[in-house]
N, C-alpha and C. Protein backbone atom coordinates (compact mmCIF):
# COMPACT_ATOMS: atom_id res chain seq x y z
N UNK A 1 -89.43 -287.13 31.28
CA UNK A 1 -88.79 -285.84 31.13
C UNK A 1 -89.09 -285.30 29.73
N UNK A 2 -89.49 -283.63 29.48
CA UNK A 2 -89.91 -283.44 28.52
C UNK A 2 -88.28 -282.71 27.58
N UNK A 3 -88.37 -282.55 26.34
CA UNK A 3 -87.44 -282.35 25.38
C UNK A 3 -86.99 -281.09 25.99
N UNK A 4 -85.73 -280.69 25.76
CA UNK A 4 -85.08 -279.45 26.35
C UNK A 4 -85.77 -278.62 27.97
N UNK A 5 -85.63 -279.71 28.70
CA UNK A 5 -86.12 -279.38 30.16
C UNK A 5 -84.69 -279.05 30.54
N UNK A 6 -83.61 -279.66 30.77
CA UNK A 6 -82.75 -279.12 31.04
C UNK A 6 -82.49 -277.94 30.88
N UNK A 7 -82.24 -277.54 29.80
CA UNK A 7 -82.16 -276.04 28.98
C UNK A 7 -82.95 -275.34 29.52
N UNK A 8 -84.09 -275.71 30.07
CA UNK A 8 -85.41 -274.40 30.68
C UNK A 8 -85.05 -273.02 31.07
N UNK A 9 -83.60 -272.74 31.55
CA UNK A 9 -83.46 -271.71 32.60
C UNK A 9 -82.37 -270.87 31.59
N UNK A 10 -81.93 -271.52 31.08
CA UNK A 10 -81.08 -270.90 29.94
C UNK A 10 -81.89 -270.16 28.69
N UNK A 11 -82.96 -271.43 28.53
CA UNK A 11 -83.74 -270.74 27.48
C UNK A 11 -84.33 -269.53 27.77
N UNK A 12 -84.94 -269.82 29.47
CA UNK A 12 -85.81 -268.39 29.49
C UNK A 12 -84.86 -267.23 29.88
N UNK A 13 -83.75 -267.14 30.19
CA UNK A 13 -82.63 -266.18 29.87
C UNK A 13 -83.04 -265.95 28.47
N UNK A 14 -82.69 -266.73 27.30
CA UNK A 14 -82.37 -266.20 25.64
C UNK A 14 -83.31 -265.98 24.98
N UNK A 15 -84.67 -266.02 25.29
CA UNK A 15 -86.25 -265.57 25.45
C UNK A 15 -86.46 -264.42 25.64
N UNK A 16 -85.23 -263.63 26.10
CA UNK A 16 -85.55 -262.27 26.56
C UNK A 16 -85.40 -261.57 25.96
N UNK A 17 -84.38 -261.72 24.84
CA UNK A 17 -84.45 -260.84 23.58
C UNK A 17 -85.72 -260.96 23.00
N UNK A 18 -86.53 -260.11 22.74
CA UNK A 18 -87.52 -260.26 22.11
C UNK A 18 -87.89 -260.68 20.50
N UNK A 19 -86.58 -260.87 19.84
CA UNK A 19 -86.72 -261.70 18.63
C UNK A 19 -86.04 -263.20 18.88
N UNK A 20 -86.03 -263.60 19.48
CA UNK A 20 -85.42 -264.98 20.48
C UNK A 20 -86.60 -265.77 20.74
N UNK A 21 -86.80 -266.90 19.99
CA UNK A 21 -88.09 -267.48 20.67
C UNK A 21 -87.54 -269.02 20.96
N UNK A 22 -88.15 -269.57 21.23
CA UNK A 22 -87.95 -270.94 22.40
C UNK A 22 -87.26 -271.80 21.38
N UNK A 23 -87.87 -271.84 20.12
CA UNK A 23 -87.03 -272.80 18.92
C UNK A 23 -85.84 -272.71 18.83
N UNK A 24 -85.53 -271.36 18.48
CA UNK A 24 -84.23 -270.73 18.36
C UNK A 24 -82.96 -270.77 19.32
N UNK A 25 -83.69 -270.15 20.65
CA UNK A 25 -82.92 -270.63 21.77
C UNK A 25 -82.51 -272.63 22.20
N UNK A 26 -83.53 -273.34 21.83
CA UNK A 26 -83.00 -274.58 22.06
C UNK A 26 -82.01 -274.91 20.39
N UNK A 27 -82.16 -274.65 19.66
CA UNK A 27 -81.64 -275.07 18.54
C UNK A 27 -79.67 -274.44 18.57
N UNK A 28 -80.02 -273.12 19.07
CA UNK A 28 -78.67 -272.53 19.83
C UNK A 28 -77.81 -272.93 20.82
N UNK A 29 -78.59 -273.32 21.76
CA UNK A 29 -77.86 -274.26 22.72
C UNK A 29 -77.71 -275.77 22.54
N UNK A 30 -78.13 -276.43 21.58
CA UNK A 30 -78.37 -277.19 21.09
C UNK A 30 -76.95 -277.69 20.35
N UNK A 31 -76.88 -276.53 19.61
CA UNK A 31 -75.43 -276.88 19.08
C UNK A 31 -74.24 -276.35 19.18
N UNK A 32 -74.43 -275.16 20.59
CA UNK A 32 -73.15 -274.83 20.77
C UNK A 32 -73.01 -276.24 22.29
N UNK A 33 -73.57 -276.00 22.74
CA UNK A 33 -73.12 -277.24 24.23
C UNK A 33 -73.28 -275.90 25.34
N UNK A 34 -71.77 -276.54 25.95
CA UNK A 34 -71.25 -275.34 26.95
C UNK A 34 -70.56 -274.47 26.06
N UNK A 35 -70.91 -272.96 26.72
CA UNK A 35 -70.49 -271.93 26.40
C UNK A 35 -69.44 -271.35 26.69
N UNK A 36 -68.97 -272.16 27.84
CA UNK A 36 -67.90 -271.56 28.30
C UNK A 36 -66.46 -272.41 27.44
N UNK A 37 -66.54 -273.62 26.42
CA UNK A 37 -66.00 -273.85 25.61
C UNK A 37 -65.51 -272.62 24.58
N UNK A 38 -65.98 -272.14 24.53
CA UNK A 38 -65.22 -270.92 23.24
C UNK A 38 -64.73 -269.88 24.05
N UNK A 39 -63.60 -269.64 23.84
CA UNK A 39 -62.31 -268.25 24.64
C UNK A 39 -63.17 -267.06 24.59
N UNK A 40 -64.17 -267.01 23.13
CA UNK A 40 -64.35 -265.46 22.36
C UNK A 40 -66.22 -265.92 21.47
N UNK A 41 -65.90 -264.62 21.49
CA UNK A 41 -67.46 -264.33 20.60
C UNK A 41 -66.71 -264.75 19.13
N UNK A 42 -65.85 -264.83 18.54
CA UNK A 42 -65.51 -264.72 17.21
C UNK A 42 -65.71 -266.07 17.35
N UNK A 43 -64.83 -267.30 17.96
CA UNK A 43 -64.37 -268.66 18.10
C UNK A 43 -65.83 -269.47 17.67
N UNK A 44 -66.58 -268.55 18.77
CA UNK A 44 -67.82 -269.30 18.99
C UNK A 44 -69.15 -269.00 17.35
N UNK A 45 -68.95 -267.82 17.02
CA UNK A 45 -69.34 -267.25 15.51
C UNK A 45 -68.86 -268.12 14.27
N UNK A 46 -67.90 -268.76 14.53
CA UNK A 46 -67.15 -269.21 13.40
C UNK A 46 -67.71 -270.86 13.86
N UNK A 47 -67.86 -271.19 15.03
CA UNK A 47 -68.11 -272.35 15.14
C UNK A 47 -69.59 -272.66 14.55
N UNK A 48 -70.74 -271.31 14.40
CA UNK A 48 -71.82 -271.30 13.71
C UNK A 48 -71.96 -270.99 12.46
N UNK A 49 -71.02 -270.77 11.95
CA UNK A 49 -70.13 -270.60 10.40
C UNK A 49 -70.70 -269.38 10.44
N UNK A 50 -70.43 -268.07 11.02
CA UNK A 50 -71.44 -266.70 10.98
C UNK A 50 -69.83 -265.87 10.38
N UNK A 51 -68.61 -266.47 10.29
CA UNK A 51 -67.66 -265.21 10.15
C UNK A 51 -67.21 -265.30 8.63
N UNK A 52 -66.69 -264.47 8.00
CA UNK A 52 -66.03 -264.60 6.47
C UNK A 52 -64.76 -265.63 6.28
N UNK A 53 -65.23 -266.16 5.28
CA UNK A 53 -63.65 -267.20 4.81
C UNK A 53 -62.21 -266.10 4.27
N UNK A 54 -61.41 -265.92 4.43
CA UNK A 54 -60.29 -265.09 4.47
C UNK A 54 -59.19 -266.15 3.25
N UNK A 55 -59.56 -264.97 2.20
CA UNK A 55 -58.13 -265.46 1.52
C UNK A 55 -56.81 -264.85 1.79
N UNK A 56 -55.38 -265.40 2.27
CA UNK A 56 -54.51 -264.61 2.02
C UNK A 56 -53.45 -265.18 1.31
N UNK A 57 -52.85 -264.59 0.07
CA UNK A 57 -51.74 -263.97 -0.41
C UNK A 57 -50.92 -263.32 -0.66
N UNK A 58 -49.54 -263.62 -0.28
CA UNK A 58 -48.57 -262.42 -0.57
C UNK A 58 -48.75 -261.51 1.20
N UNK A 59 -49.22 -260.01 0.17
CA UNK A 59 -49.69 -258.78 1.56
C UNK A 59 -51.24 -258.84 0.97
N UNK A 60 -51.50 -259.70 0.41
CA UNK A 60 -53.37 -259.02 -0.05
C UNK A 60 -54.24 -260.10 1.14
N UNK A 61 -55.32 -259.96 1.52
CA UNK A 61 -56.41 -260.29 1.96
C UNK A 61 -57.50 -260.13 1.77
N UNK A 62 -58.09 -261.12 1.43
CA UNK A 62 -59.87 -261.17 0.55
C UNK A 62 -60.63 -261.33 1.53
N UNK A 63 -61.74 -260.75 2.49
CA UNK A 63 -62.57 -261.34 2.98
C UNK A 63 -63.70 -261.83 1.54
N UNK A 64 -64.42 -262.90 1.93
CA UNK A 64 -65.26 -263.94 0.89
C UNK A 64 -66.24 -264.19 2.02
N UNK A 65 -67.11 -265.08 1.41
CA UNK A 65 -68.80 -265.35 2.21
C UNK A 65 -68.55 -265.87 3.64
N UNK A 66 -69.70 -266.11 4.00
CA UNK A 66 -69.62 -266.65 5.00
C UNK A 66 -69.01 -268.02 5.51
N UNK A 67 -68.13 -268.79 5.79
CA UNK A 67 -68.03 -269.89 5.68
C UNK A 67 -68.72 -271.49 5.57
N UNK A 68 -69.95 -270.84 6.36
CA UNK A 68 -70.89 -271.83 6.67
C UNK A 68 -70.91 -273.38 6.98
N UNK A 69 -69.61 -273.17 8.01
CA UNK A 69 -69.11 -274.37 8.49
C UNK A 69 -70.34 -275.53 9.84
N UNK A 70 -71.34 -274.79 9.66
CA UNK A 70 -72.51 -274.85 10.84
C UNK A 70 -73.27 -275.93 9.94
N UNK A 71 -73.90 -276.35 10.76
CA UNK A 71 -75.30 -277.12 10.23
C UNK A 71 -76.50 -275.98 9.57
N UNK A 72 -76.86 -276.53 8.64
CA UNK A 72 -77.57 -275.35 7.63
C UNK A 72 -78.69 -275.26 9.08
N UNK A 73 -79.43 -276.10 9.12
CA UNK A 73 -80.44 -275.51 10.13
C UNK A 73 -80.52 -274.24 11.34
N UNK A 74 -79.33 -274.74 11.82
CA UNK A 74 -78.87 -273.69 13.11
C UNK A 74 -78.87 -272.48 12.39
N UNK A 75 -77.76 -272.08 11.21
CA UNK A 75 -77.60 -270.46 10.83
C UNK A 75 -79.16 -270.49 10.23
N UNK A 76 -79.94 -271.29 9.21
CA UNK A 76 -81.19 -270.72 8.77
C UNK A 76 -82.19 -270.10 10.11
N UNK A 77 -82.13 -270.78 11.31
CA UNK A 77 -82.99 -270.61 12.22
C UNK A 77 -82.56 -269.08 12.73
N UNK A 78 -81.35 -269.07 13.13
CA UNK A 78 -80.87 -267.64 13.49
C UNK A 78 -80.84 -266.47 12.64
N UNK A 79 -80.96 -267.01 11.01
CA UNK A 79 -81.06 -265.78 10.06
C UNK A 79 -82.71 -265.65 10.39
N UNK A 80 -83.86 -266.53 10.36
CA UNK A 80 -85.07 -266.02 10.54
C UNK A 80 -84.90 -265.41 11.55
N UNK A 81 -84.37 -265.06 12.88
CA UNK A 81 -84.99 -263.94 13.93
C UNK A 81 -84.12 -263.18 13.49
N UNK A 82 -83.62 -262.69 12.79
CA UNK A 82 -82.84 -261.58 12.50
C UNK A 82 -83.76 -260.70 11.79
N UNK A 83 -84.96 -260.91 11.48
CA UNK A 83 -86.26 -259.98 10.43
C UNK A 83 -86.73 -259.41 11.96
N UNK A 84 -87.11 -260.46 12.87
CA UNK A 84 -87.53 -260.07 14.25
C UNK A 84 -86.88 -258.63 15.13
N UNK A 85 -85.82 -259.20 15.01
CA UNK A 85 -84.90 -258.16 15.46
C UNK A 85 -84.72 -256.88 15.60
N UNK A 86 -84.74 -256.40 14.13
CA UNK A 86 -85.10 -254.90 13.36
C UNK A 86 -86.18 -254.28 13.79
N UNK A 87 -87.57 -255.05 14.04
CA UNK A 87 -88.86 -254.46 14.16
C UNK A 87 -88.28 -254.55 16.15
N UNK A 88 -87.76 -255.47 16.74
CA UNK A 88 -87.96 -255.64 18.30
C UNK A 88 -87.70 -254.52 18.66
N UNK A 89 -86.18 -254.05 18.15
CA UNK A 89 -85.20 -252.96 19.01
C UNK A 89 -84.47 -252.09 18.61
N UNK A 90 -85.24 -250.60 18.68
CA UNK A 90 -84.70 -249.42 17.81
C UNK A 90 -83.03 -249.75 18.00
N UNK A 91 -82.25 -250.47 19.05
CA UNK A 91 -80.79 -250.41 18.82
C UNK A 91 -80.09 -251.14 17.26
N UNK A 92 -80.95 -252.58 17.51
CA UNK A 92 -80.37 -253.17 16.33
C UNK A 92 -81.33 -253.01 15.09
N UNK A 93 -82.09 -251.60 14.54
CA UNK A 93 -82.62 -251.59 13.71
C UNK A 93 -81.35 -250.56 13.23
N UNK A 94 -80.65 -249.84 14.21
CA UNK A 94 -80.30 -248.72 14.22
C UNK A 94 -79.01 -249.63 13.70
N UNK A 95 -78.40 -250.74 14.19
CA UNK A 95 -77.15 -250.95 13.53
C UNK A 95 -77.21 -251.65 12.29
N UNK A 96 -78.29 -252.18 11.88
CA UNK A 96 -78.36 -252.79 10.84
C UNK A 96 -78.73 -252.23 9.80
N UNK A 97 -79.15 -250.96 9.72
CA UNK A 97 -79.76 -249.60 8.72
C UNK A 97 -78.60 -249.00 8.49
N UNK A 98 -77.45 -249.20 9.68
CA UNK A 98 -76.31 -248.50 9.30
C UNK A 98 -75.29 -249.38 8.92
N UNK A 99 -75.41 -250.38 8.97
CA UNK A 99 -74.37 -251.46 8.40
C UNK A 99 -75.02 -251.59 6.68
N UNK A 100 -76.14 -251.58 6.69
CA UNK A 100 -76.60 -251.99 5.06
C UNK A 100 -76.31 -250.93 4.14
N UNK A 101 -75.99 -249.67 4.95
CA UNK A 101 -75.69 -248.10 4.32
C UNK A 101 -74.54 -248.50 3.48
N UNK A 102 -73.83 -249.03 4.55
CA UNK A 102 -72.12 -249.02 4.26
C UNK A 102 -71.61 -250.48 3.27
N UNK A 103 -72.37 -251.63 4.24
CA UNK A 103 -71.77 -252.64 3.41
C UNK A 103 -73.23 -253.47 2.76
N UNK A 104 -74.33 -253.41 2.79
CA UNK A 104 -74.76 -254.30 2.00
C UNK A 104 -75.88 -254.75 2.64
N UNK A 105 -76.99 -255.21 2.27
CA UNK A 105 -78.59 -256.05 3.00
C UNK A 105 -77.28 -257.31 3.74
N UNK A 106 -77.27 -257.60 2.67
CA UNK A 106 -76.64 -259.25 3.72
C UNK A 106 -75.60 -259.32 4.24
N UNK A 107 -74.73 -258.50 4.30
CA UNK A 107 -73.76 -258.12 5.52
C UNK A 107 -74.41 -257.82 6.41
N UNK A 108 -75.09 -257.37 6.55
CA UNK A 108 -75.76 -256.06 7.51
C UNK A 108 -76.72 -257.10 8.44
N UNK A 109 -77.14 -258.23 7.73
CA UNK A 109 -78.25 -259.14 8.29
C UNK A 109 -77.20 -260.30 9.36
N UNK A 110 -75.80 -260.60 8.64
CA UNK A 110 -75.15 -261.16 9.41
C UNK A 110 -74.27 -260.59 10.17
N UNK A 111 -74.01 -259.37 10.04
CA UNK A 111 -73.54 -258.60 11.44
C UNK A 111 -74.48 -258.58 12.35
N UNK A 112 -75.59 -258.47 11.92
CA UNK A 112 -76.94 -258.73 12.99
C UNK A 112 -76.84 -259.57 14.06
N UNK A 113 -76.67 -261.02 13.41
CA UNK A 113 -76.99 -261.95 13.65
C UNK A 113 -75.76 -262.40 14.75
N UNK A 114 -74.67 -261.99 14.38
CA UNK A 114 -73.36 -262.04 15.26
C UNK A 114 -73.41 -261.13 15.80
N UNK A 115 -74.35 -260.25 15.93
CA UNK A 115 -74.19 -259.02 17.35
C UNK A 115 -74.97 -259.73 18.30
N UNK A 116 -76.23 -260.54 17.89
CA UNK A 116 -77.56 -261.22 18.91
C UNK A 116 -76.58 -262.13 19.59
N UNK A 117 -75.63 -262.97 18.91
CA UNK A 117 -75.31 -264.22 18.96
C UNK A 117 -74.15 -263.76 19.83
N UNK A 118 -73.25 -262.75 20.34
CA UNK A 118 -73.23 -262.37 21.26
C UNK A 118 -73.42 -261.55 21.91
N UNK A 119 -74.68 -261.41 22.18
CA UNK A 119 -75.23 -260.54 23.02
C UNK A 119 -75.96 -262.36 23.74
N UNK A 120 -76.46 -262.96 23.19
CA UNK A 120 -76.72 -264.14 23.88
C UNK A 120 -75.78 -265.10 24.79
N UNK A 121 -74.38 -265.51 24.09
CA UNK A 121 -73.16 -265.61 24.87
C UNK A 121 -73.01 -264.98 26.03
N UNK A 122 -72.68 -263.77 26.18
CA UNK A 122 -73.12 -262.65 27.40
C UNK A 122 -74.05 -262.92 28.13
N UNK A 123 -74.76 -263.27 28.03
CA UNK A 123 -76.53 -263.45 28.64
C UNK A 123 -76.15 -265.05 29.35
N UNK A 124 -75.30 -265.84 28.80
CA UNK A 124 -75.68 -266.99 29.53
C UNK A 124 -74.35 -267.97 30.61
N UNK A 125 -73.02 -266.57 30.21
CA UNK A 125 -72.19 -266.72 30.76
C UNK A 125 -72.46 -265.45 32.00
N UNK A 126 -72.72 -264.72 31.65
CA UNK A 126 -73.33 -263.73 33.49
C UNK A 126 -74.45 -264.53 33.96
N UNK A 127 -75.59 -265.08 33.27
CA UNK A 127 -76.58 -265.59 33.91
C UNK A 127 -77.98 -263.92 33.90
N UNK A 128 -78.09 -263.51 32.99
CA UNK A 128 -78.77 -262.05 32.96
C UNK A 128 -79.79 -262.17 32.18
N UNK A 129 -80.84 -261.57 32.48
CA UNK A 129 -81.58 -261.25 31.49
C UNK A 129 -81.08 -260.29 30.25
N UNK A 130 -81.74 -260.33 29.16
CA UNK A 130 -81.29 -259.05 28.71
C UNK A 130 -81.74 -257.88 28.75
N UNK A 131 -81.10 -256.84 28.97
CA UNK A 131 -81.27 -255.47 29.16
C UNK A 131 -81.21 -254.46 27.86
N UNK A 132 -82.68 -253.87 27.53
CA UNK A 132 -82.39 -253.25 25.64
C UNK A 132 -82.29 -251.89 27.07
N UNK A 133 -80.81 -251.24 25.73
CA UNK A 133 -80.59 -249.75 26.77
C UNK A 133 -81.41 -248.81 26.23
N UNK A 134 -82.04 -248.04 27.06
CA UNK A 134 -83.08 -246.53 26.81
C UNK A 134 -82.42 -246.29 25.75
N UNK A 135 -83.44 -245.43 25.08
CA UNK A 135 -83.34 -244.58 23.46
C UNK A 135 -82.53 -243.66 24.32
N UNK A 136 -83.06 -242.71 25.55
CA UNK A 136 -82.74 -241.60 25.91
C UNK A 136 -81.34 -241.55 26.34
N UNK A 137 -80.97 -242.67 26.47
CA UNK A 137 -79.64 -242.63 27.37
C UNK A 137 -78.48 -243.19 25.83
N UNK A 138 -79.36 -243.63 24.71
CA UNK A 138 -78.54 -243.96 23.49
C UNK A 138 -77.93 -242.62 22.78
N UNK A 139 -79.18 -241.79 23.12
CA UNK A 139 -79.08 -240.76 22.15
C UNK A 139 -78.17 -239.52 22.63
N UNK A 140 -77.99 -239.92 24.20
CA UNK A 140 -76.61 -238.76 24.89
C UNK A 140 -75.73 -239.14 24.46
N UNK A 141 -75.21 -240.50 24.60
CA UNK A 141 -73.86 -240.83 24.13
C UNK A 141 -73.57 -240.75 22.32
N UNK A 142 -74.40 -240.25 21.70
CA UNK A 142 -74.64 -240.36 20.47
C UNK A 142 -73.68 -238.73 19.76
């Protein structure tokens, strides 16, 4: 039996994003397991250390870095297709040009990265390919 044969059908689901390549997808499933373990896209984000560490005191609240409670490999692998990403799909070039407006290159790269990361969740709990939506049909609702 060859290495991530199991995974085959899952992978070629998470293959379909076009900044998603076979490494990435086994290295993803790799270390989440089953997916249907996490309630939420956040649960499962935080389990890849992708969400902010939260200070609170008093009434104040600090969001701070990322937590990076993940195995360095997994988030490094998922920050490289996040360069992919931008060039794949006028949608997430479009949210990440507008997230870096507002908050920053590296916010903007890990909101990325937690929009793919579920948009992949989605993808493997329906069982779907992924679907990038028309420019034309982006730009009515726009």
């Amino acid at each position: 039996m060859r290495v991530g044969e199991p995974l085959q059908d899952k992978v070629k689901l998470l293959i379909s994003i076009k900044c998603i390549t076979a490494l990435s997808a086994l290295v993803f499933l790799a270390y989440i397991g089953d997916i249907k373990r996490f309630k939420s896209v956040r649960k499962m984000n935080s389990c890849l250390g992708l969400v902010p560490s939260i200070k609170k005191s008093a009434n104040k609240s600090i969001d701070g870095h990322i937590n990076k409670a993940s195995r360095n490999l997994t988030r490094t692998i998922l920050t490289q297709s996040f360069v992919q990403a931008i060039d794949a799909s006028v949608n997430f070039k479009r949210f990440y040009d507008y997230t870096k407006s507002r908050r920053g290159a590296g916010r903007a790269s890990i909101g990325l990265i937690r929009k793919i990361c579920g948009i992949m969740r989605r993808m493997l709990l329906d069982g779907e390919l992924y679907r990038d939506i028309k420019l034309s049909l982006l730009l009515f609702y726009i």
